[in-house]
C-alpha atoms as a PDB file:
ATOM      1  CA  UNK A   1     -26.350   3.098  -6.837  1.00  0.00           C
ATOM      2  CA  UNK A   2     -29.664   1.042  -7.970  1.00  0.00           C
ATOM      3  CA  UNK A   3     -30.590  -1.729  -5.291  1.00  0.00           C
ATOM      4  CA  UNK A   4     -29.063  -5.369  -5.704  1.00  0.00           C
ATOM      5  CA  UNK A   5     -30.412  -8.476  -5.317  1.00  0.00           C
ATOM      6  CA  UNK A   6     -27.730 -10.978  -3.823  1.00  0.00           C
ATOM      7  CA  UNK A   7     -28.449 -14.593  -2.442  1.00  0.00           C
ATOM      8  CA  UNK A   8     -27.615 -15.987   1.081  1.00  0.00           C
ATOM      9  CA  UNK A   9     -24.402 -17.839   0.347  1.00  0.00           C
ATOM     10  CA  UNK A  10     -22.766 -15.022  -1.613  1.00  0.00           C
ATOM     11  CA  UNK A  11     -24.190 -12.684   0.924  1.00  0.00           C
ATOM     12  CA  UNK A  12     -21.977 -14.922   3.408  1.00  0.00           C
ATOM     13  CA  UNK A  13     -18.755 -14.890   1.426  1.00  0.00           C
ATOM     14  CA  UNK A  14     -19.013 -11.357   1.276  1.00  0.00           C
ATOM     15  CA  UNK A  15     -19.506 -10.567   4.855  1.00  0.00           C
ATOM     16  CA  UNK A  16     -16.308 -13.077   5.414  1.00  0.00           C
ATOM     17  CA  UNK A  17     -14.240 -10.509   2.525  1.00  0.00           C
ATOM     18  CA  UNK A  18     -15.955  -7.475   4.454  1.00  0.00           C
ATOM     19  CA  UNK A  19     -14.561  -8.888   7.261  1.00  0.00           C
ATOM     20  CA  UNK A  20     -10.966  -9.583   5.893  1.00  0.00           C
ATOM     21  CA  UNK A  21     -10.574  -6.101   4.420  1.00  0.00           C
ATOM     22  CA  UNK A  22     -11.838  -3.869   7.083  1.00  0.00           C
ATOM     23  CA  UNK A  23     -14.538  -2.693   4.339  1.00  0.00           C
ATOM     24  CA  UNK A  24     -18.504  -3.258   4.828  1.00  0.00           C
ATOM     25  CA  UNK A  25     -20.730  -5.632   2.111  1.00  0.00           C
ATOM     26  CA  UNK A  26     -21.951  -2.352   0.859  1.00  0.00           C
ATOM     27  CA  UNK A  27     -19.191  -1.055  -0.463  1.00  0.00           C
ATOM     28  CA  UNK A  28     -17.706  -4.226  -1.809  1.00  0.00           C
ATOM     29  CA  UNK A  29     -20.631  -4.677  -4.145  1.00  0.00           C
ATOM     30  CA  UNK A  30     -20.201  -0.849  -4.633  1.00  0.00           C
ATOM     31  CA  UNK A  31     -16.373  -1.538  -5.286  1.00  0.00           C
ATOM     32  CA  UNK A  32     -17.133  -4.632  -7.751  1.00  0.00           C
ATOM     33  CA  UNK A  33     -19.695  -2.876  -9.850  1.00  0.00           C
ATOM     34  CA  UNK A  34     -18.116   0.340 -10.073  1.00  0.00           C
ATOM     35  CA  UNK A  35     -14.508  -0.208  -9.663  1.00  0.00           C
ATOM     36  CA  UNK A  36     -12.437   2.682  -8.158  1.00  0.00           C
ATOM     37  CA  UNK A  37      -9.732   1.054  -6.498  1.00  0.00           C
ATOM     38  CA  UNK A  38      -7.729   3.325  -3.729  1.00  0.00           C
ATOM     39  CA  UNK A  39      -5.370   6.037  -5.452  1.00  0.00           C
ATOM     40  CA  UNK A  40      -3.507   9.037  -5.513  1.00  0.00           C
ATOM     41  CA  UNK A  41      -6.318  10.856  -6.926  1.00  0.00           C
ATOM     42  CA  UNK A  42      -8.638   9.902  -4.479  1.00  0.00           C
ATOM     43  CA  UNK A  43      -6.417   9.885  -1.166  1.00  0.00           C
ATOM     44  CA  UNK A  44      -4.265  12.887  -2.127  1.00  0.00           C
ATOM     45  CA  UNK A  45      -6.245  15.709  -0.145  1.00  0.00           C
ATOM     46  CA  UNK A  46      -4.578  18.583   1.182  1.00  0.00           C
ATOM     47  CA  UNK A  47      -4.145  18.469   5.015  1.00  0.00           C
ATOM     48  CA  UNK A  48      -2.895  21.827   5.246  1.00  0.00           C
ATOM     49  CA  UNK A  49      -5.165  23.713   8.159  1.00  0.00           C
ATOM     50  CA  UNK A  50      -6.487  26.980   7.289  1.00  0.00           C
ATOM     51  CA  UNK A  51      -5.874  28.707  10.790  1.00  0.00           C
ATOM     52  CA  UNK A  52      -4.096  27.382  13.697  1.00  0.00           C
ATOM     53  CA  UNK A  53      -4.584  29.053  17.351  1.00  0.00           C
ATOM     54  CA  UNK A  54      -1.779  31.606  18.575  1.00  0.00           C
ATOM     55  CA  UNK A  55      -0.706  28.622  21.061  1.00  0.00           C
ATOM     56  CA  UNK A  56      -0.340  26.462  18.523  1.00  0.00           C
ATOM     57  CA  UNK A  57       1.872  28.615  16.581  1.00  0.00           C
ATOM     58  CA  UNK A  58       3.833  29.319  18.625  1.00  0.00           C
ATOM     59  CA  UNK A  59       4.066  25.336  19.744  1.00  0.00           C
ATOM     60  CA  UNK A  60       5.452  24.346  16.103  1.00  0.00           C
ATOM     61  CA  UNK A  61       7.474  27.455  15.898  1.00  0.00           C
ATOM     62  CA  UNK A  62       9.724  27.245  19.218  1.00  0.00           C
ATOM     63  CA  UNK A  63       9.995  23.339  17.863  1.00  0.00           C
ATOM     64  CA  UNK A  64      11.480  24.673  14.150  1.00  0.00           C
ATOM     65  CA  UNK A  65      13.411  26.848  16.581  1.00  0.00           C
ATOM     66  CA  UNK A  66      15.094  23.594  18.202  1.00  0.00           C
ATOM     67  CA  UNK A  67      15.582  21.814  15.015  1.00  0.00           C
ATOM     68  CA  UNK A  68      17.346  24.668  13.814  1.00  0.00           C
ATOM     69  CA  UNK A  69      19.614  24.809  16.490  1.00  0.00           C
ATOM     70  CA  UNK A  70      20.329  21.272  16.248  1.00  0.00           C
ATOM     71  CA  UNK A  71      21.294  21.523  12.548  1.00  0.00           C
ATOM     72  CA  UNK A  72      24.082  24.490  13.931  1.00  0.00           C
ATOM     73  CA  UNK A  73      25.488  22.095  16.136  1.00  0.00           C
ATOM     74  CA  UNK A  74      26.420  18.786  13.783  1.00  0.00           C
ATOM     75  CA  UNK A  75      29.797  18.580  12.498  1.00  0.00           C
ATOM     76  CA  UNK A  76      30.196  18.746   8.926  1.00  0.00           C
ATOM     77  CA  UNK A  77      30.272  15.235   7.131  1.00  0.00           C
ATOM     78  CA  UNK A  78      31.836  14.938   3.407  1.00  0.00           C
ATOM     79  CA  UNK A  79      31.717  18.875   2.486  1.00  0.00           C
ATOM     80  CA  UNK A  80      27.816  18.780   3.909  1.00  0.00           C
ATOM     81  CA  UNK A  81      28.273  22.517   5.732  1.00  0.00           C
ATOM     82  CA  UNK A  82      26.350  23.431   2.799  1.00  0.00           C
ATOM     83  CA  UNK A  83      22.834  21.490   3.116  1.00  0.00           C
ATOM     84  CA  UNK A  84      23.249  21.845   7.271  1.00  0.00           C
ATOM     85  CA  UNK A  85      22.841  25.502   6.497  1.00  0.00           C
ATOM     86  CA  UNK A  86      20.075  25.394   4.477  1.00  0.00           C
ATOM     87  CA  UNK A  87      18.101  23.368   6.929  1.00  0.00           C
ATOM     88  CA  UNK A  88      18.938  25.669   9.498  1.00  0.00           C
ATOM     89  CA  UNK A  89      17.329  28.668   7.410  1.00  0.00           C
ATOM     90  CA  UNK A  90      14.446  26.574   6.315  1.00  0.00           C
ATOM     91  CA  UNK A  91      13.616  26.119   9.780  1.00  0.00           C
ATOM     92  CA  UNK A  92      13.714  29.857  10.922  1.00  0.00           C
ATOM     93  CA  UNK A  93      11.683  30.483   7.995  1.00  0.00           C
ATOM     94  CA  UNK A  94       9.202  28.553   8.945  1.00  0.00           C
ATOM     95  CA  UNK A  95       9.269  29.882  12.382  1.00  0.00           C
ATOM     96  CA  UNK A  96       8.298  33.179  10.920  1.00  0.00           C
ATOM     97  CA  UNK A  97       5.572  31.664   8.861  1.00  0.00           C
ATOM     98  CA  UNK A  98       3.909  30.188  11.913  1.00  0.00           C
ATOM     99  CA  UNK A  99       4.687  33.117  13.899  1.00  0.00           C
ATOM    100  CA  UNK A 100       3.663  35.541  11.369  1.00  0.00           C
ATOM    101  CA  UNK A 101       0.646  34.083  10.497  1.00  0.00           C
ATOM    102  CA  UNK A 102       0.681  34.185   7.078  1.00  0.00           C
ATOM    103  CA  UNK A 103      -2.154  31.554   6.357  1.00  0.00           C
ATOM    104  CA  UNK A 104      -1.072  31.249   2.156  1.00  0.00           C
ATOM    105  CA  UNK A 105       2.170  29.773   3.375  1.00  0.00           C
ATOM    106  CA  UNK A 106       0.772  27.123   5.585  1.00  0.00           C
ATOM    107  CA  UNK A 107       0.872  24.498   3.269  1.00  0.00           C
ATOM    108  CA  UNK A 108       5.047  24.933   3.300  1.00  0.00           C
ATOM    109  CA  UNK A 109       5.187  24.221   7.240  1.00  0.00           C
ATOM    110  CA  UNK A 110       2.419  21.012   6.535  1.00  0.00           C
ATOM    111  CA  UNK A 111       3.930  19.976   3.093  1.00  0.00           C
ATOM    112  CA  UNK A 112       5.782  16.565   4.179  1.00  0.00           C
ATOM    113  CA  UNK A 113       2.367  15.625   6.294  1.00  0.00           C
ATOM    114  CA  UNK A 114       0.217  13.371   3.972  1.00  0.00           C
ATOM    115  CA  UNK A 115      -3.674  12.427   4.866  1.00  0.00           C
ATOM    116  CA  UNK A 116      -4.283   9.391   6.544  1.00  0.00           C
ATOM    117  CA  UNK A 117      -4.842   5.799   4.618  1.00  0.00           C
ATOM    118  CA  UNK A 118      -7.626   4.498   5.771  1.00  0.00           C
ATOM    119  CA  UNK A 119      -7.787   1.029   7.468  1.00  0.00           C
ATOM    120  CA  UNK A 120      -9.399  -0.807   4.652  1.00  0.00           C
ATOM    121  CA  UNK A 121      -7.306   0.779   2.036  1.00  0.00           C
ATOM    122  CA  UNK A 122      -3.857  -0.560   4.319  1.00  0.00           C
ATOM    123  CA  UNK A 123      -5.714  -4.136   4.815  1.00  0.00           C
ATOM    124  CA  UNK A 124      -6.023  -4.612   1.364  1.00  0.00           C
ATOM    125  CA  UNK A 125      -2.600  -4.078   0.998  1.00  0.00           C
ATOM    126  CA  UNK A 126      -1.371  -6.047   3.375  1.00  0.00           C
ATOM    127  CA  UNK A 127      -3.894  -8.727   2.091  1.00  0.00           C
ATOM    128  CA  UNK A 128      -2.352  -8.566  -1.324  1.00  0.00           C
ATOM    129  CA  UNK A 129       1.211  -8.742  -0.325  1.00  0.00           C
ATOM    130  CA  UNK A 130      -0.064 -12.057   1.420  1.00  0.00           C
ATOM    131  CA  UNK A 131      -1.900 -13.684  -0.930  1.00  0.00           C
ATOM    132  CA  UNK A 132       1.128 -13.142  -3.097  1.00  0.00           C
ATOM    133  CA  UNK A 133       3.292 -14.519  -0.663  1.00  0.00           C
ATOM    134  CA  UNK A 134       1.023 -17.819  -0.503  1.00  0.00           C
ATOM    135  CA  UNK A 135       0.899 -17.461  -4.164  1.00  0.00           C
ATOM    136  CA  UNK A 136       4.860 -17.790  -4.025  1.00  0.00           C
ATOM    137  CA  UNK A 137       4.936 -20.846  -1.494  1.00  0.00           C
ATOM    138  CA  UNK A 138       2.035 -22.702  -4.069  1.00  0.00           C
ATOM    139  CA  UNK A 139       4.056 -22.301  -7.021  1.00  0.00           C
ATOM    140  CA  UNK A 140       7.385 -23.338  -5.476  1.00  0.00           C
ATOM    141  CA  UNK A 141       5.857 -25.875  -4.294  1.00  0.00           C
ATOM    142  CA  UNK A 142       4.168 -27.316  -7.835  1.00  0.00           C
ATOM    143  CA  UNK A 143       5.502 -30.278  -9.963  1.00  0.00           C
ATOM    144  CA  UNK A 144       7.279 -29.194 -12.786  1.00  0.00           C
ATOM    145  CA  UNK A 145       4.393 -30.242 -14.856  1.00  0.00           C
ATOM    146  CA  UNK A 146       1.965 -28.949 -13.594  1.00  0.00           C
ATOM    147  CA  UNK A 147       4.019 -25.355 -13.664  1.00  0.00           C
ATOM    148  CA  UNK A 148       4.375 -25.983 -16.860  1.00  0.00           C
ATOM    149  CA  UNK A 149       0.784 -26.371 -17.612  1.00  0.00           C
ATOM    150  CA  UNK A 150       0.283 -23.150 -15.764  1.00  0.00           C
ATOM    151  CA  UNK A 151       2.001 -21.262 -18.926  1.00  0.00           C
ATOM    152  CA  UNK A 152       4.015 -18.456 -18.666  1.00  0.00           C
ATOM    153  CA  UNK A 153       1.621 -15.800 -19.065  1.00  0.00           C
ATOM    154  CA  UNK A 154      -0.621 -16.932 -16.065  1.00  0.00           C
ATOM    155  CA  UNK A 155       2.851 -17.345 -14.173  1.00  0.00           C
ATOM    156  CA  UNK A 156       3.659 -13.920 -14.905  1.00  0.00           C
ATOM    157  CA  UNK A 157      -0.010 -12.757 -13.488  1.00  0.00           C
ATOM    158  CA  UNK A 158       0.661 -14.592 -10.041  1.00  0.00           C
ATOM    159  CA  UNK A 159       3.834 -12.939  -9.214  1.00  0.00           C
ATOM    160  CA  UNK A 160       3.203  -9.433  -7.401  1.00  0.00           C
ATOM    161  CA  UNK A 161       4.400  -6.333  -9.864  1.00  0.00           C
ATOM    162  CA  UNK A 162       4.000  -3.837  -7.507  1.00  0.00           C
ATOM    163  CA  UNK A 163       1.037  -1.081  -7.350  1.00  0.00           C
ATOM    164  CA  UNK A 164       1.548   1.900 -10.375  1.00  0.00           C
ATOM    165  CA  UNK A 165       4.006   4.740  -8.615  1.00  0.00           C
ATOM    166  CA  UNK A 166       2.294   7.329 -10.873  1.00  0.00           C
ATOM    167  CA  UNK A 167      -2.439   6.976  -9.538  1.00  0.00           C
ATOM    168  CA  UNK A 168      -1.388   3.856  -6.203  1.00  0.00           C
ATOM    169  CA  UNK A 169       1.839   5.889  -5.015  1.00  0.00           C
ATOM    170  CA  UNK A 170       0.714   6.020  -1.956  1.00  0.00           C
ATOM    171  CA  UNK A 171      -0.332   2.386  -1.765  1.00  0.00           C
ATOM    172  CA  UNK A 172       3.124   1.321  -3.457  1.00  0.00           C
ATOM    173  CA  UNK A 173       4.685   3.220  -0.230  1.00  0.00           C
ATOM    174  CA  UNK A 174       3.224   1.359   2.161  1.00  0.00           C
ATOM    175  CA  UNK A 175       3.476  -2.197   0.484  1.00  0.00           C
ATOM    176  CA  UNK A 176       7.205  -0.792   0.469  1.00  0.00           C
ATOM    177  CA  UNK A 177       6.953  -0.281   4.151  1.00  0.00           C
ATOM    178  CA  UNK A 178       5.666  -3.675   5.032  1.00  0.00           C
ATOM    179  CA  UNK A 179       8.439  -5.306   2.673  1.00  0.00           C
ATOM    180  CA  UNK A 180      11.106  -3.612   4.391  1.00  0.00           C
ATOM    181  CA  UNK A 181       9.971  -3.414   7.507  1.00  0.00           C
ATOM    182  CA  UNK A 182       8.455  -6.351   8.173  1.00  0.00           C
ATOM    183  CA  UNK A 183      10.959  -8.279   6.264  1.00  0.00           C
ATOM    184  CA  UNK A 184      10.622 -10.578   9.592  1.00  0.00           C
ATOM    185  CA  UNK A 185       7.064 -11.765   8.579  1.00  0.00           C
ATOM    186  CA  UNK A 186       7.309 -14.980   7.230  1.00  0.00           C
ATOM    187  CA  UNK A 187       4.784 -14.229   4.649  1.00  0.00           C
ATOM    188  CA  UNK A 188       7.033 -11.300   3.045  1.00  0.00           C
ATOM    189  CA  UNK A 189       9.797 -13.776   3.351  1.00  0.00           C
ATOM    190  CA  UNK A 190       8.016 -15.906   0.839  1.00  0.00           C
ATOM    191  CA  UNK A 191       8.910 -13.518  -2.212  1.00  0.00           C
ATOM    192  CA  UNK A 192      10.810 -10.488  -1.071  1.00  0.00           C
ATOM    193  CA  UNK A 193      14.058 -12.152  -1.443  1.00  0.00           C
ATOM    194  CA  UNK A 194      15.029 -11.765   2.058  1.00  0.00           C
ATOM    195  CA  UNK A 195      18.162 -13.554   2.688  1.00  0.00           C
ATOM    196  CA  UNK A 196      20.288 -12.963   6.429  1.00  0.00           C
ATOM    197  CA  UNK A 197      17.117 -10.558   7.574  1.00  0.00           C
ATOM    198  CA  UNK A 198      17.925  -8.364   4.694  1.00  0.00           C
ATOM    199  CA  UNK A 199      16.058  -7.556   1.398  1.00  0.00           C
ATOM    200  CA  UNK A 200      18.251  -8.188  -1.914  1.00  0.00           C
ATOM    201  CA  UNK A 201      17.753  -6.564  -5.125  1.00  0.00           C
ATOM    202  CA  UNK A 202      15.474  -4.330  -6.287  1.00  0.00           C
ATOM    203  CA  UNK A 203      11.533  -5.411  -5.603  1.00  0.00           C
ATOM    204  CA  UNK A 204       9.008  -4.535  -7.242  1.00  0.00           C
ATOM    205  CA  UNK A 205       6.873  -2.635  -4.851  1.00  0.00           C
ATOM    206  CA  UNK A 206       6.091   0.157  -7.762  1.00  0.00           C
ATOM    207  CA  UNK A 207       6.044   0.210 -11.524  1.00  0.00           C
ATOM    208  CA  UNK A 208       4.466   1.864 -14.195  1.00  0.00           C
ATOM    209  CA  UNK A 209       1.071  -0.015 -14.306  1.00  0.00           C
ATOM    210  CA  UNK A 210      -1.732   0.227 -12.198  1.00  0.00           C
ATOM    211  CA  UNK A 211      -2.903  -2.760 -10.447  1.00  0.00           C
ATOM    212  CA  UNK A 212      -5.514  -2.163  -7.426  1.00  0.00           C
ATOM    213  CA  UNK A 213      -8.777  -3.214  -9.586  1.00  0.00           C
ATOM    214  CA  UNK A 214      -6.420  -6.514 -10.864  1.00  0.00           C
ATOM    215  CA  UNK A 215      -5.348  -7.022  -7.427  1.00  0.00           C
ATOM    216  CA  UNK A 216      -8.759  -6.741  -5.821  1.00  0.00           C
ATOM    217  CA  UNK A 217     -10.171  -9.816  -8.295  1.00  0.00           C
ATOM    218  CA  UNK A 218      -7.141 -12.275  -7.758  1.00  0.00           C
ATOM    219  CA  UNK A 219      -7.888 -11.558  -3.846  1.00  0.00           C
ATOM    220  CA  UNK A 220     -12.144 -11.619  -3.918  1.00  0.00           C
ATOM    221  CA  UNK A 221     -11.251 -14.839  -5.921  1.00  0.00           C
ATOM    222  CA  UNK A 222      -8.571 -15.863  -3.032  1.00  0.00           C
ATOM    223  CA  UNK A 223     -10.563 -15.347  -0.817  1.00  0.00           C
ATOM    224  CA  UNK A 224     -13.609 -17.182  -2.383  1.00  0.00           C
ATOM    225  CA  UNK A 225     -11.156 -20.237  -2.800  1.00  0.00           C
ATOM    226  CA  UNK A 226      -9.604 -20.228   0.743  1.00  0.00           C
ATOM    227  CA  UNK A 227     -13.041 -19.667   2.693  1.00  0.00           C
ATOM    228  CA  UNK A 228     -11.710 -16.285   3.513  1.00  0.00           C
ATOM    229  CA  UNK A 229      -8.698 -18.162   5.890  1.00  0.00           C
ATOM    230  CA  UNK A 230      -5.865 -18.039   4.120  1.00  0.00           C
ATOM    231  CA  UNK A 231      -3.729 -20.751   3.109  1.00  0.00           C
ATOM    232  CA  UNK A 232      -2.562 -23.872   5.549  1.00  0.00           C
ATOM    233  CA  UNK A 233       1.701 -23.946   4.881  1.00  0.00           C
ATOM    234  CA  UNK A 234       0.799 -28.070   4.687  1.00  0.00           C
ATOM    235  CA  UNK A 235      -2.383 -27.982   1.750  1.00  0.00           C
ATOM    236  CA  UNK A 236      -0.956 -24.979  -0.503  1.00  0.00           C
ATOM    237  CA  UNK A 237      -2.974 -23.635  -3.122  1.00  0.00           C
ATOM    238  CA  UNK A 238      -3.446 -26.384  -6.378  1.00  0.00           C
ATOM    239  CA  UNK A 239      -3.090 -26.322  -9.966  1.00  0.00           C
ATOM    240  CA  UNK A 240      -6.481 -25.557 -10.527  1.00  0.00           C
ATOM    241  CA  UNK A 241      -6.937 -22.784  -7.945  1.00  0.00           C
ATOM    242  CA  UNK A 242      -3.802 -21.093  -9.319  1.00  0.00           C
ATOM    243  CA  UNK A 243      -5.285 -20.938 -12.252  1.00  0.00           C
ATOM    244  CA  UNK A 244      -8.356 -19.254 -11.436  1.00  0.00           C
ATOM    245  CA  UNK A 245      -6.741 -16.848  -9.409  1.00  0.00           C
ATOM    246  CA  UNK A 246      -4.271 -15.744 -12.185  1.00  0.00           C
ATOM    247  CA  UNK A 247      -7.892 -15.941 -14.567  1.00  0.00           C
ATOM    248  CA  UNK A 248      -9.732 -13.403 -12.170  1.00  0.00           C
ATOM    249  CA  UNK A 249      -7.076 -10.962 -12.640  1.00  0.00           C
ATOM    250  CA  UNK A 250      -8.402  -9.766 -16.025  1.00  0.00           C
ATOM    251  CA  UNK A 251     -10.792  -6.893 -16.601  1.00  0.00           C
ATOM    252  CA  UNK A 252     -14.882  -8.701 -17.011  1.00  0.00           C
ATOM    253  CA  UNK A 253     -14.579  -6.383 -20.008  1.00  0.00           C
ATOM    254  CA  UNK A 254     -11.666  -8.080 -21.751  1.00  0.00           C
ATOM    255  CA  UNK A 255     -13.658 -11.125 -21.579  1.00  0.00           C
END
């Protein structure tokens, strides 16, 4: 990457987004001249060890052993003898892989164990889901003509579509996990529909589009607008910065 030239104040702003995101000012300049935004592609590496030690083996094995057992002992629910039994013999199979040693079948006993998502890539999740949710309050909150002046396209821009399930899976999981499971945060409140502590509908935490790098310019932009603080529930976002927020989420190049 060829050196870059940046002057105090936006050096500031970006120490403040470093900051926010659990990245570095480094890679943020790296990340907004050569977007490559978090995905499946890039966080889907194989965890699978190549060897384990005999102790460790033998660890995983005796504890397939006890799930096994477990599965023998459940009474049969709705005709379900069937699938009890086949996670019984899954389990003593892979008992016998571990035990066994056969290396070329690790990657069965590891296959449900995904790598780990690193902390800035679950920050700027987390960041997006709440920007969206201050988003939400801002426009709920606007006259009606000033949502009107708005216009429906830059409406449809500021309300959060999710992450693409087929290159952001993995970040469409977890902004799945924090909707559901945080459903108490009063920021997912804001737009997951959550109505007696329970979400309704279906949301949109995946769809077919990706939208990391789009999501990453509404927030720098949030971000640049807010001071890096977020939003005060009393002074919510205006017309103006609603606009340039939905503005920042198209590609430099479309301009």
């Amino acid at each position: 990457m060829p050196d870059i030239s940046i002057d105090d104040a936006t050096f500031v702003f970006l120490e403040r987004l470093a900051e926010r995101t659990g990245s570095s000012v480094s890679d943020l300049v790296r990340f907004a001249t050569f977007p490559a935004p978090a995905s499946d592609s890039i966080l889907a590496v194989d965890v699978t060890p190549e060897t384990l030690t005999v102790f460790q083996r033998e660890q995983l094995a005796v504890q397939h052993d006890l799930f096994g057992y477990v599965y023998t002992t459940l009474p049969e629910v709705d005709g379900e003898r069937d699938v009890l039994e086949d996670t019984y013999d899954e389990h003593v199979q892979l008992a016998e892989i571990l035990r066994n040693g056969w290396t070329a079948q690790y990657d069965r006993v590891f296959a449900k164990l995904k790598p780990e998502l690193p902390v800035h890539v679950c920050a700027f999740v987390k960041n997006t889901l709440s920007m969206f949710g201050d988003i939400t309050f801002a426009l709920d909150a606007l006259p009606t003509e000033d949502y009107e002046a708005l216009g429906r396209p830059r409406v449809a821009t500021l309300r959060f579509r999710g992450f693409g399930w087929r290159s952001e899976r993995r970040l469409a999981d977890y902004a799945e996990h924090l909707i559901v499971d945080d459903k108490h945060h009063a920021v997912v409140r804001r737009f997951a529909g959550v109505v007696d502590d329970d979400v309704t509908g279906e949301f949109p935490w995946a769809g077919e589009t990706e939208r990391a790098e789009e999501y990453f310019r509404m927030l720098a932009t949030f971000d640049r607008l807010t001071d890096g603080h977020g939003v005060d529930e009393d002074l919510p976002l205006t017309l103006s910065q609603l606009a340039a927020i939905a503005d920042a989420s198209a590609s430099p190049s479309a301009s």
